[in-house]
PDB file of N, CA and C in Angstrom:
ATOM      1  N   UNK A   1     -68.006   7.802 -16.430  1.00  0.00           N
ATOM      2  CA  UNK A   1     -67.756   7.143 -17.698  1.00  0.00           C
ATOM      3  C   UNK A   1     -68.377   7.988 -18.811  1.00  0.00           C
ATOM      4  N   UNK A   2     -67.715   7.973 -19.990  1.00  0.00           N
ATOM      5  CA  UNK A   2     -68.420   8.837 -21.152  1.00  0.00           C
ATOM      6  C   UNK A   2     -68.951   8.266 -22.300  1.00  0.00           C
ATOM      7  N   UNK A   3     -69.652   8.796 -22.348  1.00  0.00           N
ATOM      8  CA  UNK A   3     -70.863   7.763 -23.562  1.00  0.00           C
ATOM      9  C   UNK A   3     -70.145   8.307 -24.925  1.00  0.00           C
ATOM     10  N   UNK A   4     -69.978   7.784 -25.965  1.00  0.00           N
ATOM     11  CA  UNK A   4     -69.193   8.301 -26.955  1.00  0.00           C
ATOM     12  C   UNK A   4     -70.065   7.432 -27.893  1.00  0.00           C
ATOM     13  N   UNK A   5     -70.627   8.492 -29.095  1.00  0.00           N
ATOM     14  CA  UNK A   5     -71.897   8.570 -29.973  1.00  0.00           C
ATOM     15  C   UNK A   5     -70.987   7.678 -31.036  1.00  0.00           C
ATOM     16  N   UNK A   6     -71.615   6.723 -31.609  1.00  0.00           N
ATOM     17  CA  UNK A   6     -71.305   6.163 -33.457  1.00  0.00           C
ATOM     18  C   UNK A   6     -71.164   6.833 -34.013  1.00  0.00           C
ATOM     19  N   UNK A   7     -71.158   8.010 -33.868  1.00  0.00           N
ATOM     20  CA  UNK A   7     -70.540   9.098 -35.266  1.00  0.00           C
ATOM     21  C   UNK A   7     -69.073   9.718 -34.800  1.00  0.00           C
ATOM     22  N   UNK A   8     -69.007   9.971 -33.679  1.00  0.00           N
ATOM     23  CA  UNK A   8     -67.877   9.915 -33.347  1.00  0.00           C
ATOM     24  C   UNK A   8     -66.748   8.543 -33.153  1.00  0.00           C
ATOM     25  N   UNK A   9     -67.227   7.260 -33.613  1.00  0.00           N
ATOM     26  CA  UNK A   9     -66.299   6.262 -33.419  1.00  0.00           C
ATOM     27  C   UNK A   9     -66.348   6.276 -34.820  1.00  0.00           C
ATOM     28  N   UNK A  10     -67.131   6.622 -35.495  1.00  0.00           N
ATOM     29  CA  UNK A  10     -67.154   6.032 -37.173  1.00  0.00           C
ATOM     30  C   UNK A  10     -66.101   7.314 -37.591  1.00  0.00           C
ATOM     31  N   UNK A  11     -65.814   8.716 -37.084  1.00  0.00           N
ATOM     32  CA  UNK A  11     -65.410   9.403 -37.719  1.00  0.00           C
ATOM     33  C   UNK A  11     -63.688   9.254 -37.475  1.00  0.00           C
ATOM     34  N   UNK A  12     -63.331   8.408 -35.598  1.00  0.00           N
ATOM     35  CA  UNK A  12     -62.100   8.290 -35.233  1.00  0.00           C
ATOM     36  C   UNK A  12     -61.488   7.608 -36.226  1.00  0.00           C
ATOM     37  N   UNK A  13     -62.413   5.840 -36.590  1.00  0.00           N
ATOM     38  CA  UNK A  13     -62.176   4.826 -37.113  1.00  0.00           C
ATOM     39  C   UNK A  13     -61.460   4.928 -38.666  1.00  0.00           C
ATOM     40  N   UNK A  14     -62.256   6.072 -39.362  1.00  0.00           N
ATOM     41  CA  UNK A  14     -61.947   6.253 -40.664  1.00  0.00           C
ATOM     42  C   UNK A  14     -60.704   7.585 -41.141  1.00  0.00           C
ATOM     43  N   UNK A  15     -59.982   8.087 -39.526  1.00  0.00           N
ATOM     44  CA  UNK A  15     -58.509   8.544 -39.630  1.00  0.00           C
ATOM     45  C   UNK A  15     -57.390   7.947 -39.676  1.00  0.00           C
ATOM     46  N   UNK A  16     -56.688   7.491 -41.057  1.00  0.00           N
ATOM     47  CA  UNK A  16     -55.333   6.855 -41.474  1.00  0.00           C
ATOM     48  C   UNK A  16     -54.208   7.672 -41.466  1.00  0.00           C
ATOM     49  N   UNK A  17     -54.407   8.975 -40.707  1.00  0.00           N
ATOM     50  CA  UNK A  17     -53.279   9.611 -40.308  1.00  0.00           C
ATOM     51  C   UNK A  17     -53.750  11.129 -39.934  1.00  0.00           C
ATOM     52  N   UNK A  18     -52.953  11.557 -38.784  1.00  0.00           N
ATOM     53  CA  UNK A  18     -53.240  13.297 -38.168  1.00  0.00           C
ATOM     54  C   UNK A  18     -51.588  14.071 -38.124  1.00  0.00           C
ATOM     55  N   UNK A  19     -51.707  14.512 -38.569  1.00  0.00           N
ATOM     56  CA  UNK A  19     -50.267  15.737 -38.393  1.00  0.00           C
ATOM     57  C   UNK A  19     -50.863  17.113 -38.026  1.00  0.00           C
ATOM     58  N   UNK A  20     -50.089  17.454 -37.220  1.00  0.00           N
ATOM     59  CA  UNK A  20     -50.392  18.710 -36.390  1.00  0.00           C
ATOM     60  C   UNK A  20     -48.676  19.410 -36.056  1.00  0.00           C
ATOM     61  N   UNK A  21     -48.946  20.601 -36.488  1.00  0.00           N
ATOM     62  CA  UNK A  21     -47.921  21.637 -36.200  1.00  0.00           C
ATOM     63  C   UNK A  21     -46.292  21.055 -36.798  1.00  0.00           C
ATOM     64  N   UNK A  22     -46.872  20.715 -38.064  1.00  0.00           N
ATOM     65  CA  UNK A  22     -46.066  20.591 -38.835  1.00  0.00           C
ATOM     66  C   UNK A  22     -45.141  21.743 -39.808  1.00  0.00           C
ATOM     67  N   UNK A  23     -43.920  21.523 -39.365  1.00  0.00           N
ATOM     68  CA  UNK A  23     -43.022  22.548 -39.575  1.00  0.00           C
ATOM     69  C   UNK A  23     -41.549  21.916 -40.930  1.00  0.00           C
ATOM     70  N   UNK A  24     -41.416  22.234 -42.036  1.00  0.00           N
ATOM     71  CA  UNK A  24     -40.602  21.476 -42.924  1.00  0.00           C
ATOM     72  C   UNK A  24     -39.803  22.974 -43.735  1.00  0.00           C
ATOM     73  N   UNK A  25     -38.399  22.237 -43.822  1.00  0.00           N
ATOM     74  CA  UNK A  25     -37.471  23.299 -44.278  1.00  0.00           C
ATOM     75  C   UNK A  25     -36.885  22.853 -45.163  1.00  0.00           C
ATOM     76  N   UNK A  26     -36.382  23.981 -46.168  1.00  0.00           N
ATOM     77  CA  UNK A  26     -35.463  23.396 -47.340  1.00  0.00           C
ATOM     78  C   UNK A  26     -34.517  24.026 -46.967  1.00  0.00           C
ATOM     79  N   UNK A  27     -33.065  24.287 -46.593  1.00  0.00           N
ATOM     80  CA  UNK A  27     -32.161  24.821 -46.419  1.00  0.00           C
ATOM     81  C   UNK A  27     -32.898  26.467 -45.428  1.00  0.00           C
ATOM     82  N   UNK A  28     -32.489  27.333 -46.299  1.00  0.00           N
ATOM     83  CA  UNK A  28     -33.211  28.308 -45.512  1.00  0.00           C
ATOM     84  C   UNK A  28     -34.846  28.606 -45.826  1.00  0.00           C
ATOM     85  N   UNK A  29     -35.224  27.775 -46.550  1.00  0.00           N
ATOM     86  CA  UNK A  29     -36.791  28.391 -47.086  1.00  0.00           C
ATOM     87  C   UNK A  29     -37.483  26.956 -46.394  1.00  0.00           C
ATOM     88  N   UNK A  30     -38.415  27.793 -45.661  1.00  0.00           N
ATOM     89  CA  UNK A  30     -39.481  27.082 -44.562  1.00  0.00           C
ATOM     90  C   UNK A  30     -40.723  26.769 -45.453  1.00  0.00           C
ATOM     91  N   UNK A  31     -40.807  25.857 -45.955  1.00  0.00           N
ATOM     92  CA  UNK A  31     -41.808  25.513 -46.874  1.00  0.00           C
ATOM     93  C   UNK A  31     -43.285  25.287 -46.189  1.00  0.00           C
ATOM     94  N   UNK A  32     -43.313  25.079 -45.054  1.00  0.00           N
ATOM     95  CA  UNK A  32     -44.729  24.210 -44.710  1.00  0.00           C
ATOM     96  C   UNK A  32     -44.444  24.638 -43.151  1.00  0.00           C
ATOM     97  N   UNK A  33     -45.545  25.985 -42.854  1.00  0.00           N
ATOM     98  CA  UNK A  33     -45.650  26.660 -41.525  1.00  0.00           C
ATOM     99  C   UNK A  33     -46.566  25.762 -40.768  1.00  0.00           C
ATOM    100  N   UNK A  34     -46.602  25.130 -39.484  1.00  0.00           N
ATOM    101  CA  UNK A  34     -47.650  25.150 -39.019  1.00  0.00           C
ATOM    102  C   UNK A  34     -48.506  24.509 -39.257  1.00  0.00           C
ATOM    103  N   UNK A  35     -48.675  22.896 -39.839  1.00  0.00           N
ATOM    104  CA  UNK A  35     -49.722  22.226 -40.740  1.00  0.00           C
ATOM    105  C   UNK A  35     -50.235  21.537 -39.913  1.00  0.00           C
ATOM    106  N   UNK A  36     -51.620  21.597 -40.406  1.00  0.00           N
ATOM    107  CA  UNK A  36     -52.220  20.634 -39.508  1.00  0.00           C
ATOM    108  C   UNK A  36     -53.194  19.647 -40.709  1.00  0.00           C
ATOM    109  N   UNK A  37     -52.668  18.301 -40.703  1.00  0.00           N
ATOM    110  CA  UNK A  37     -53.288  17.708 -41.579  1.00  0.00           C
ATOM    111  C   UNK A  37     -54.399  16.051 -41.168  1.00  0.00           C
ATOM    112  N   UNK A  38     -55.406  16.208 -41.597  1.00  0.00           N
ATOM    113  CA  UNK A  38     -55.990  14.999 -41.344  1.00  0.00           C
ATOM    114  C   UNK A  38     -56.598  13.804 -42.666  1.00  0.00           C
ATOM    115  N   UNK A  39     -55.745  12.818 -43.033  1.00  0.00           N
ATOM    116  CA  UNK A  39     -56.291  11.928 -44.062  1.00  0.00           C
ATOM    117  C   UNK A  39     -57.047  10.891 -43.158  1.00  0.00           C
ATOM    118  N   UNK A  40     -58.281  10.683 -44.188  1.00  0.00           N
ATOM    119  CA  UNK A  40     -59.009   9.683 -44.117  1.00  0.00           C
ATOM    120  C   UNK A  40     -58.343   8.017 -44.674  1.00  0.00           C
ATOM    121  N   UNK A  41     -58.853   7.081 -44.466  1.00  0.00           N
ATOM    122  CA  UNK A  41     -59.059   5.961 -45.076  1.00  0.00           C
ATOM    123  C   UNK A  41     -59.297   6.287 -46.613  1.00  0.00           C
ATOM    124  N   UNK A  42     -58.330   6.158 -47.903  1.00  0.00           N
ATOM    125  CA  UNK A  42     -58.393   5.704 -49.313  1.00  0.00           C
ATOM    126  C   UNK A  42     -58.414   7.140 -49.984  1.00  0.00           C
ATOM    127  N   UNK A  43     -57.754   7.743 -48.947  1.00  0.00           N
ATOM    128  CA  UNK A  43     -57.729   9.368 -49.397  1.00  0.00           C
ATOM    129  C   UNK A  43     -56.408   9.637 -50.021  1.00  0.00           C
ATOM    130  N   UNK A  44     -55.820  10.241 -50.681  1.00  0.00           N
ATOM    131  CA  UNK A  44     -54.873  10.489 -51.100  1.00  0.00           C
ATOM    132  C   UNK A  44     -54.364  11.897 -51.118  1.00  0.00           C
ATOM    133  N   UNK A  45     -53.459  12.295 -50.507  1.00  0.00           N
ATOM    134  CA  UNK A  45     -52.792  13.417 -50.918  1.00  0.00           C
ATOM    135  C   UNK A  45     -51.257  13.619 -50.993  1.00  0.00           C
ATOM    136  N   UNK A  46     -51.400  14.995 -51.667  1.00  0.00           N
ATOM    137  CA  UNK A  46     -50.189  15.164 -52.363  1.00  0.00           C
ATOM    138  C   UNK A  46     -50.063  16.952 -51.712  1.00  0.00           C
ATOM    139  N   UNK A  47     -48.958  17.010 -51.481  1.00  0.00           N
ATOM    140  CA  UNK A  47     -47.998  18.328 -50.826  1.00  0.00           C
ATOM    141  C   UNK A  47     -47.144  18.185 -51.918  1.00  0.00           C
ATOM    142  N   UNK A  48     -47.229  19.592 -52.537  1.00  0.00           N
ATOM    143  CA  UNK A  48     -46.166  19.930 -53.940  1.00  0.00           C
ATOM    144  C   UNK A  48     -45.379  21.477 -53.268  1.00  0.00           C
TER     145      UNK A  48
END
């Protein structure tokens, strides 16, 4: 069994989303190689 520390449940708890190997195209232009993204809880972002 694995003992898993409060900083590691506090840090799972407060991920509201993970993207990994994210790949996005506009016709022929590949805008977004390879992304790897992690938002928190009340975080906001923006991809322009």
């Amino acid at each position: 069994m694995e003992n898993i520390s409060e900083q590691q449940i506090d840090q799972k708890s407060s991920v509201a989303i993970t993207l990994e190997g994210v790949h996005k195209w506009y016709g022929a232009f590949h805008v977004l190689k390879n992304i790897n993204l992690t938002v928190q809880r009340s975080e906001r972002i923006i991809i322009c």
